[in-house]
N, C-alpha and C. Protein backbone atom coordinates (compact mmCIF):
# COMPACT_ATOMS: atom_id res chain seq x y z
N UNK A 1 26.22 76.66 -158.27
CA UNK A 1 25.83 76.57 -159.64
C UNK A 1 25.09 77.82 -160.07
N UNK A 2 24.48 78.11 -161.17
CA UNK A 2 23.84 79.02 -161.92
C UNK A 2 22.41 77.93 -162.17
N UNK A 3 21.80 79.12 -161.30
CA UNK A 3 20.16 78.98 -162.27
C UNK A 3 19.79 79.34 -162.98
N UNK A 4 20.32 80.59 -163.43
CA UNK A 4 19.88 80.99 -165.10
C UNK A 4 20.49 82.45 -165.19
N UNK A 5 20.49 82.91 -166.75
CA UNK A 5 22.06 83.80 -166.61
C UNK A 5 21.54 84.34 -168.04
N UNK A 6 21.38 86.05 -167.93
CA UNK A 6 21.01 86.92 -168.61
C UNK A 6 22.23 87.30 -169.00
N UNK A 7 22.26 88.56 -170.48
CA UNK A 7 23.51 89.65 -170.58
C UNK A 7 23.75 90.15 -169.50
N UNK A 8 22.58 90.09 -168.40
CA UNK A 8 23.34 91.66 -167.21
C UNK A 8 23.28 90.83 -166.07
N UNK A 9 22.29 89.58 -165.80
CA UNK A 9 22.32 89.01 -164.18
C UNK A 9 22.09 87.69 -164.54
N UNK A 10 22.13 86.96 -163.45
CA UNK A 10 22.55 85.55 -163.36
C UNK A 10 22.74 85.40 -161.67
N UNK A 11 21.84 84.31 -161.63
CA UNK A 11 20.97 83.72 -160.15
C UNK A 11 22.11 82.45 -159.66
N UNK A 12 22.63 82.35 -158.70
CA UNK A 12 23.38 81.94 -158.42
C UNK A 12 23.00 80.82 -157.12
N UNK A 13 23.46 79.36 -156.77
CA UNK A 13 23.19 78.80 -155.75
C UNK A 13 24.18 77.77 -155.29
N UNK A 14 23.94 77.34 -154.41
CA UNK A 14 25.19 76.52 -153.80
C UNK A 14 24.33 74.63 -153.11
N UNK A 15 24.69 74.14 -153.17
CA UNK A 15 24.51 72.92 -152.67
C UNK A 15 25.66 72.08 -152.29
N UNK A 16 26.02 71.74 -151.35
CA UNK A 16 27.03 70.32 -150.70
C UNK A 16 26.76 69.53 -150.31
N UNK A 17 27.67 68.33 -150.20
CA UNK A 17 27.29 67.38 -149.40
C UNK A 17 27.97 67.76 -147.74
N UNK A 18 26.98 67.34 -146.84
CA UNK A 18 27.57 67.51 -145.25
C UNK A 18 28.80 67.66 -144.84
N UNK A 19 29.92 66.65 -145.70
CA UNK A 19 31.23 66.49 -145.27
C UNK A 19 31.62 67.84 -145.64
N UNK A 20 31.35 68.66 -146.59
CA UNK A 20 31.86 70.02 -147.27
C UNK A 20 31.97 71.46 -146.43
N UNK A 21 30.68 70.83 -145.45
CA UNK A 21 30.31 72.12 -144.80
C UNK A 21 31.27 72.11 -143.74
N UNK A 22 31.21 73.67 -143.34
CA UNK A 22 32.83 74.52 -142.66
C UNK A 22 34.01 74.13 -142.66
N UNK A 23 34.21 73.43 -143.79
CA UNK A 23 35.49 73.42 -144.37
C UNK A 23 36.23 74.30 -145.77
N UNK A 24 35.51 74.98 -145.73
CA UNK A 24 35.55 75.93 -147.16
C UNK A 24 34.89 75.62 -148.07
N UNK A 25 34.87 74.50 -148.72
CA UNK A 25 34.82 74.67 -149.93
C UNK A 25 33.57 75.05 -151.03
N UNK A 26 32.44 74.79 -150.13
CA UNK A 26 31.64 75.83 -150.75
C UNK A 26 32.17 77.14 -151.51
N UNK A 27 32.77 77.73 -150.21
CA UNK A 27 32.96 79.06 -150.16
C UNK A 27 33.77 79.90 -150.84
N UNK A 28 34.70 78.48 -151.54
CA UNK A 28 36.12 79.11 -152.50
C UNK A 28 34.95 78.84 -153.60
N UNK A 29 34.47 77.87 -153.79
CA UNK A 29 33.68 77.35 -155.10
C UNK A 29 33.07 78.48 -155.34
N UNK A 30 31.92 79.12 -154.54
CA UNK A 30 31.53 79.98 -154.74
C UNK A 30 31.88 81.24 -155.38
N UNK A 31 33.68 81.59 -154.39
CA UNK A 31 34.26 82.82 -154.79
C UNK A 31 34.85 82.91 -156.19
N UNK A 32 35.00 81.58 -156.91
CA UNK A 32 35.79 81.74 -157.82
C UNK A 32 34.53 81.93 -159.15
N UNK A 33 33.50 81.42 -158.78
CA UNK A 33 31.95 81.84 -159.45
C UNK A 33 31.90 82.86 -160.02
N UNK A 34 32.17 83.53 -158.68
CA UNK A 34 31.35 85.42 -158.01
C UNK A 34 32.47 86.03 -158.97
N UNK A 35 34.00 85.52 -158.84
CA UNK A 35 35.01 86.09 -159.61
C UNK A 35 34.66 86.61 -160.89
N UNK A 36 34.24 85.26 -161.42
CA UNK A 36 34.35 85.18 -163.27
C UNK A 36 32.86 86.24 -163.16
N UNK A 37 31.67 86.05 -162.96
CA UNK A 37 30.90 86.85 -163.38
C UNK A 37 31.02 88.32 -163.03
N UNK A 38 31.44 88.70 -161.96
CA UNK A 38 32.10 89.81 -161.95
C UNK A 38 32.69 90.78 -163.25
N UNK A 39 34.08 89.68 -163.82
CA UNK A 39 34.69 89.73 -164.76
C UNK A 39 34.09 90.35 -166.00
N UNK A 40 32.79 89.90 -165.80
CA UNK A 40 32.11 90.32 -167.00
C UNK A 40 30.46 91.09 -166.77
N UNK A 41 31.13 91.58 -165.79
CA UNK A 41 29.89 92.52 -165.10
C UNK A 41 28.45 92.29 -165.09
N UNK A 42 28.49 91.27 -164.84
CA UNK A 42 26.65 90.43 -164.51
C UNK A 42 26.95 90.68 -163.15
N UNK A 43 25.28 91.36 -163.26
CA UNK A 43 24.85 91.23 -161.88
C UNK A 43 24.28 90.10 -160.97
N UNK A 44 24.98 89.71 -160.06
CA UNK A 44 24.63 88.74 -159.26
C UNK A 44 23.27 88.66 -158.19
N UNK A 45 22.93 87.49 -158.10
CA UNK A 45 21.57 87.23 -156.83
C UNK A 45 22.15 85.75 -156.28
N UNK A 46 22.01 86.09 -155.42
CA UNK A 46 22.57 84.40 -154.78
C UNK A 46 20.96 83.98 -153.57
N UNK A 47 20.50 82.70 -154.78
CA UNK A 47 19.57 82.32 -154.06
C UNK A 47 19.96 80.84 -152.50
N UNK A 48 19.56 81.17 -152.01
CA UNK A 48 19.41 80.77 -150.50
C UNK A 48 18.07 79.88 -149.97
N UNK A 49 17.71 78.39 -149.91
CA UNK A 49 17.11 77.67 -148.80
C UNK A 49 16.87 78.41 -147.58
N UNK A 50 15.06 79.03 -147.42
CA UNK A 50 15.05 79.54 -146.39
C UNK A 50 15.85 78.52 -144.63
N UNK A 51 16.98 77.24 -144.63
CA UNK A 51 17.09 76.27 -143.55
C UNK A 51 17.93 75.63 -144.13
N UNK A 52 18.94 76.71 -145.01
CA UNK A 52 20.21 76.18 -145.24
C UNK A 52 21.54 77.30 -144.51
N UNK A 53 21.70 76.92 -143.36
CA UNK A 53 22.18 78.14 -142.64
C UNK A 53 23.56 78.37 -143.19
N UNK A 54 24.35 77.28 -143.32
CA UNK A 54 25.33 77.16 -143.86
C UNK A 54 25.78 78.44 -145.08
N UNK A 55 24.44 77.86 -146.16
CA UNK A 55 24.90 78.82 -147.37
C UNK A 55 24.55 80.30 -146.63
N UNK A 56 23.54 80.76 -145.74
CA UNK A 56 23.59 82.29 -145.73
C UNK A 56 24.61 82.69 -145.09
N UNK A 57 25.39 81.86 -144.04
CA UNK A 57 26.56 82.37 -143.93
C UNK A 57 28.15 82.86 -145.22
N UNK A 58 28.23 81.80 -145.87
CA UNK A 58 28.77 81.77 -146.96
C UNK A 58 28.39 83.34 -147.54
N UNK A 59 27.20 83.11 -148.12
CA UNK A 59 26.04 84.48 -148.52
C UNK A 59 26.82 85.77 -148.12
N UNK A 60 26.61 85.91 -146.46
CA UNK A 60 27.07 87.19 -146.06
C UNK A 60 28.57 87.13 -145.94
N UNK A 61 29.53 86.16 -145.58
CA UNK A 61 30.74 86.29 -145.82
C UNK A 61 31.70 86.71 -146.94
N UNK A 62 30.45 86.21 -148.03
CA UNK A 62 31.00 86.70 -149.69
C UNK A 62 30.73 87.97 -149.91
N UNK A 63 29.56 88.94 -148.95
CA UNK A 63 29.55 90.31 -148.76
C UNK A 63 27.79 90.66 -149.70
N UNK A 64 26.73 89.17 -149.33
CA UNK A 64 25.56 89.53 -149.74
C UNK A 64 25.00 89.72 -148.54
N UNK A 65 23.36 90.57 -148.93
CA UNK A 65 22.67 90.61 -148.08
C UNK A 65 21.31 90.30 -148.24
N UNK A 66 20.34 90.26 -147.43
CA UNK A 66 19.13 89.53 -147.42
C UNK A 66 18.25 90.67 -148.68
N UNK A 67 17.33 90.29 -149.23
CA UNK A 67 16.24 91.02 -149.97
C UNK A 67 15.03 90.97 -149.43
N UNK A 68 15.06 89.89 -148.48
CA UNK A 68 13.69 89.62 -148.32
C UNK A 68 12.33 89.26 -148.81
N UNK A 69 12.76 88.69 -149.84
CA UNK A 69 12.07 88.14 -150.94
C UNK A 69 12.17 86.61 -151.04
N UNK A 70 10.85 85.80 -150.75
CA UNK A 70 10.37 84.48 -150.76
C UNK A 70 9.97 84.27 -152.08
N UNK A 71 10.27 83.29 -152.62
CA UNK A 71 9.81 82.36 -153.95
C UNK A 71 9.11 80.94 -153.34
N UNK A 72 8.47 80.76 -154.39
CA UNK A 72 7.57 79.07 -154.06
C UNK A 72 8.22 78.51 -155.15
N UNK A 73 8.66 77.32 -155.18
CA UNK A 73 9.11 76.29 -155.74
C UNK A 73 7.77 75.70 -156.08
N UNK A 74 7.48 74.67 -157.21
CA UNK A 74 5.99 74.24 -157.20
C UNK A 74 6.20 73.42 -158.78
N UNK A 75 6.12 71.92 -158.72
CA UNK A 75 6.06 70.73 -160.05
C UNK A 75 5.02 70.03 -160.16
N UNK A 76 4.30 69.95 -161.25
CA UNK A 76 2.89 69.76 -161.49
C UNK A 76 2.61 68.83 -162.87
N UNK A 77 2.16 67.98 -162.45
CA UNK A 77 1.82 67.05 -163.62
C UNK A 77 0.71 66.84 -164.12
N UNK A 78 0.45 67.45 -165.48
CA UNK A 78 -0.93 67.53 -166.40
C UNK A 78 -1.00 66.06 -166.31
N UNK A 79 -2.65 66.35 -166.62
CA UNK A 79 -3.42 64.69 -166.90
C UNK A 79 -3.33 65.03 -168.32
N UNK A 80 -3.45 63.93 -168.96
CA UNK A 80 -3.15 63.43 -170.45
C UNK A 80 -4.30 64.41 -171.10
N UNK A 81 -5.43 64.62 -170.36
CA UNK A 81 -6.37 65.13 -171.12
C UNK A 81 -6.20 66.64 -170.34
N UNK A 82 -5.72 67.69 -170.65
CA UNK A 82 -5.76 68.89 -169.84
C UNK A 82 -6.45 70.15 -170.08
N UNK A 83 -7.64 69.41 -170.37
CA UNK A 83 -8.72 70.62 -171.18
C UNK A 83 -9.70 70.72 -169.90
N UNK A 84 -9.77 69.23 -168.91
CA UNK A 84 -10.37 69.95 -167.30
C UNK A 84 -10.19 70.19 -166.51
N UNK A 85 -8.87 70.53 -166.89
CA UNK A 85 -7.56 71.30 -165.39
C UNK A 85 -8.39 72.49 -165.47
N UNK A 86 -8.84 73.10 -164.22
CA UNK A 86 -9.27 74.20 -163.88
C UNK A 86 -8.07 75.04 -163.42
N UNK A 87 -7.16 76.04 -164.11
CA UNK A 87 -6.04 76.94 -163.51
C UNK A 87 -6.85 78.05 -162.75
N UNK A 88 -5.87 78.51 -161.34
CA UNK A 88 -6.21 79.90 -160.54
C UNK A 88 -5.44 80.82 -161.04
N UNK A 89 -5.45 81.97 -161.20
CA UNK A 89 -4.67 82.61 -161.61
C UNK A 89 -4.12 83.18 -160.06
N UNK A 90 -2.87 83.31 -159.55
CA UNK A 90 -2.41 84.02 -158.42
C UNK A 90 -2.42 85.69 -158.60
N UNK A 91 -2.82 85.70 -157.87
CA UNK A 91 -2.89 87.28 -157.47
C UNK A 91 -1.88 88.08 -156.76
């Protein structure tokens, strides 16, 4: 799928169910993705589950490579009154 998709790039990810895996079809799904945006010259990022081994294979078979760059995922639910949420700012 697409996680989100600029004029020039667009974040790219994959999910299956078990039965899917090393049988292709990720991997065509994927290619025919990678195709169309190609097509129209967006630059691609294909995000990756640091313990989804599956997709980084896929990943490097489609001819990506690592960046080395970690993201935090993170869902947070205000209290009704959110004037004594104390925010940190990350550094």
């Amino acid at each position: 799928g697409i996680n989100w998709m600029s004029s020039q790039s667009a974040e790219i990810y994959v999910e299956s169910d078990s039965s899917g895996y090393r049988r292709g079809f990720t991997k065509s799904v994927l290619a025919a993705l990678i195709q169309d945006l190609l097509k129209d010259r967006i630059r691609i990022l294909f995000r990756v589950a640091d313990d989804d081994y599956s997709a980084f294979e896929d990943a490097f078979d489609l001819g990506f490579s690592p960046t080395n760059v970690r993201t935090l995922f993170a869902q947070i639910r205000l209290k009704r009154d959110a004037s004594s949420v104390k925010v940190k700012e990350m550094e």
